[in-house]
Protein backbone atom coordinates (compact mmCIF):
# COMPACT_ATOMS: atom_id res chain seq x y z
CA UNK A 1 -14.86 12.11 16.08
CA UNK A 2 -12.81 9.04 14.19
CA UNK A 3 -10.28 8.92 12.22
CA UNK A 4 -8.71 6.43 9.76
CA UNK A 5 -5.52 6.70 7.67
CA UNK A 6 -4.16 4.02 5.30
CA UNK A 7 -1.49 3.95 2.63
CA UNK A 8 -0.96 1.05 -0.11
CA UNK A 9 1.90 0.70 -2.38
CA UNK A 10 1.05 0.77 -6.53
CA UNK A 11 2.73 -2.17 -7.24
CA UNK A 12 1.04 -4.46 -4.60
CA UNK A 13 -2.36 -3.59 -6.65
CA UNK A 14 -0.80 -3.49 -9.66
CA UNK A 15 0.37 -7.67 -9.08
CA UNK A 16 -3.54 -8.35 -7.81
CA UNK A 17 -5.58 -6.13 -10.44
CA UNK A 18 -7.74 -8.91 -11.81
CA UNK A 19 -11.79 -8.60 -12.24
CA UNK A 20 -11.97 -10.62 -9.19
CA UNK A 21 -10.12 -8.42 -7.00
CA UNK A 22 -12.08 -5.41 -8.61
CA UNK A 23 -15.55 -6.78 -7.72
CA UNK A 24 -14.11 -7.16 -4.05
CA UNK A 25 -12.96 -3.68 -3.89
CA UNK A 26 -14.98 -1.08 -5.97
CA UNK A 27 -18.60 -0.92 -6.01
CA UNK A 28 -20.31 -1.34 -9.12
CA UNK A 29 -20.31 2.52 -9.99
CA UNK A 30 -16.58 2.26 -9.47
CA UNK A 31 -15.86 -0.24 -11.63
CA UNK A 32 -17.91 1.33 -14.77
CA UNK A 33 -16.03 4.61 -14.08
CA UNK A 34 -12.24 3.00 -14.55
CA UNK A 35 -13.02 0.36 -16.75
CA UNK A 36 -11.68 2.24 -19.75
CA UNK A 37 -8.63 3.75 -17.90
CA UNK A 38 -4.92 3.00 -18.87
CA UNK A 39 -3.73 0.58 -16.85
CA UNK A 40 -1.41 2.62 -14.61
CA UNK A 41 -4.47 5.54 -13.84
CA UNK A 42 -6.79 1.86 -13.07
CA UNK A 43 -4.09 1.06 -10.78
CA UNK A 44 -3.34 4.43 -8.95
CA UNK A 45 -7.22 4.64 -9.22
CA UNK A 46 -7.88 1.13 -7.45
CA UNK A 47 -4.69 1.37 -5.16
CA UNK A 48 -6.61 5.39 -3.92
CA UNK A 49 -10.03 3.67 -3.60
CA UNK A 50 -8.13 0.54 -1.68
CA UNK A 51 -6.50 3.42 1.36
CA UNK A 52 -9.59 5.46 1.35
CA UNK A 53 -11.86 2.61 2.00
CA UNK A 54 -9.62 1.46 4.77
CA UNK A 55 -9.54 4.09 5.95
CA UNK A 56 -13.31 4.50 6.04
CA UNK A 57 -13.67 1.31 7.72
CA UNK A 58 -10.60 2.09 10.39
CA UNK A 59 -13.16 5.35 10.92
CA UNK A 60 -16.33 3.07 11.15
CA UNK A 61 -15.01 0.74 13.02
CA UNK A 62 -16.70 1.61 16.56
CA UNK A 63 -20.50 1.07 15.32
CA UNK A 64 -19.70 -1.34 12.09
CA UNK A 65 -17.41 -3.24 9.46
CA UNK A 66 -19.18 -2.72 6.03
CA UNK A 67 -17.68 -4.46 3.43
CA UNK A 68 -15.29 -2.59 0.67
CA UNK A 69 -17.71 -3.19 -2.42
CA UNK A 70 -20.28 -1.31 -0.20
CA UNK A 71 -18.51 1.83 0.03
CA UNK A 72 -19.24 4.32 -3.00
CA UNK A 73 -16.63 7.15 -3.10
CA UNK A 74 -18.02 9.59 -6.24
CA UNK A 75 -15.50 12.45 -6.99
CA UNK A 76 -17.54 15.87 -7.00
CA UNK A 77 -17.63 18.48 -10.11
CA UNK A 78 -13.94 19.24 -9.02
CA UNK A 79 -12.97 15.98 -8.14
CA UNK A 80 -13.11 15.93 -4.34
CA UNK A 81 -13.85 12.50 -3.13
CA UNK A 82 -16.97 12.03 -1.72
CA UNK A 83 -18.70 9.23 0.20
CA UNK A 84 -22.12 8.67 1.22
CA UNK A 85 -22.77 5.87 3.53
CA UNK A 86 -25.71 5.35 5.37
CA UNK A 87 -26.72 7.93 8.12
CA UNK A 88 -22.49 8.44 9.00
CA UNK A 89 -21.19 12.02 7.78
CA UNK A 90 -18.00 11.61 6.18
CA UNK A 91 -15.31 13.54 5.36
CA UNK A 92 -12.53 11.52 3.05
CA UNK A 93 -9.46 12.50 1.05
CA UNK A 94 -7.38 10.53 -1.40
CA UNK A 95 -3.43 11.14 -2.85
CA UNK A 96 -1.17 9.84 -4.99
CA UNK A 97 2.86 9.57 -5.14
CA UNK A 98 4.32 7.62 -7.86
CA UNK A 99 4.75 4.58 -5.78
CA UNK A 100 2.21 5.37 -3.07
CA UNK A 101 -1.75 6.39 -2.34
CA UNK A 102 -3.12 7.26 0.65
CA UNK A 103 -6.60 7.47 2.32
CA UNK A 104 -7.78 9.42 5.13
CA UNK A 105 -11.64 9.45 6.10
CA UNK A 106 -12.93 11.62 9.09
CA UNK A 107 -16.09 10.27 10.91
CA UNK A 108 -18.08 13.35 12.78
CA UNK A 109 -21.09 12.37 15.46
């Protein structure tokens, strides 16, 4: 079992939230799902996205390095996170302060 943890302040993703930055860090489903936010629930959105996916790759890191754009975390009928990523089961959870997210993923073999 791996796990991965990471934690990015707001206002660090707030200063770099550009379409660019987006395309780097959300896959394509992603994107289309915050597009229409208010810009401080696309930031806490991106900045949540941004820790989990770190901490997804700080999970994967033994076998591989996929890139952040690659990684699709969909939020289930209750709004668990969810991510499905090739044969790996995953278990990953995002939260929110008001300056802070956080990601966690859990890798099981």
């Amino acid at each position: 079992m791996n796990i991965g943890i990471d934690i990015v302040e707001n206002e660090r993703v707030r200063k770099v939230l550009s379409d660019a930055f987006m395309r780097k860090v959300l896959s394509e489903d992603e994107r289309k799902l915050c597009e229409d936010y208010p810009l401080e629930k696309k930031v806490r959105f991106v900045a949540g996205r941004f820790a989990a996916k770190e901490a997804i790759i700080k999970a994967l890191s033994d076998y591989e390095l996929p890139e952040f754009k690659d990684l699709n975390i969909v939020n289930d009928a209750k709004g668990k996170p969810e991510i499905r990523y090739k044969e790996y089961k995953l278990a990953v959870s995002i939260s929110h302060e008001r300056n802070y997210s956080v990601g966690m993923a859990l890798l099981e073999e």
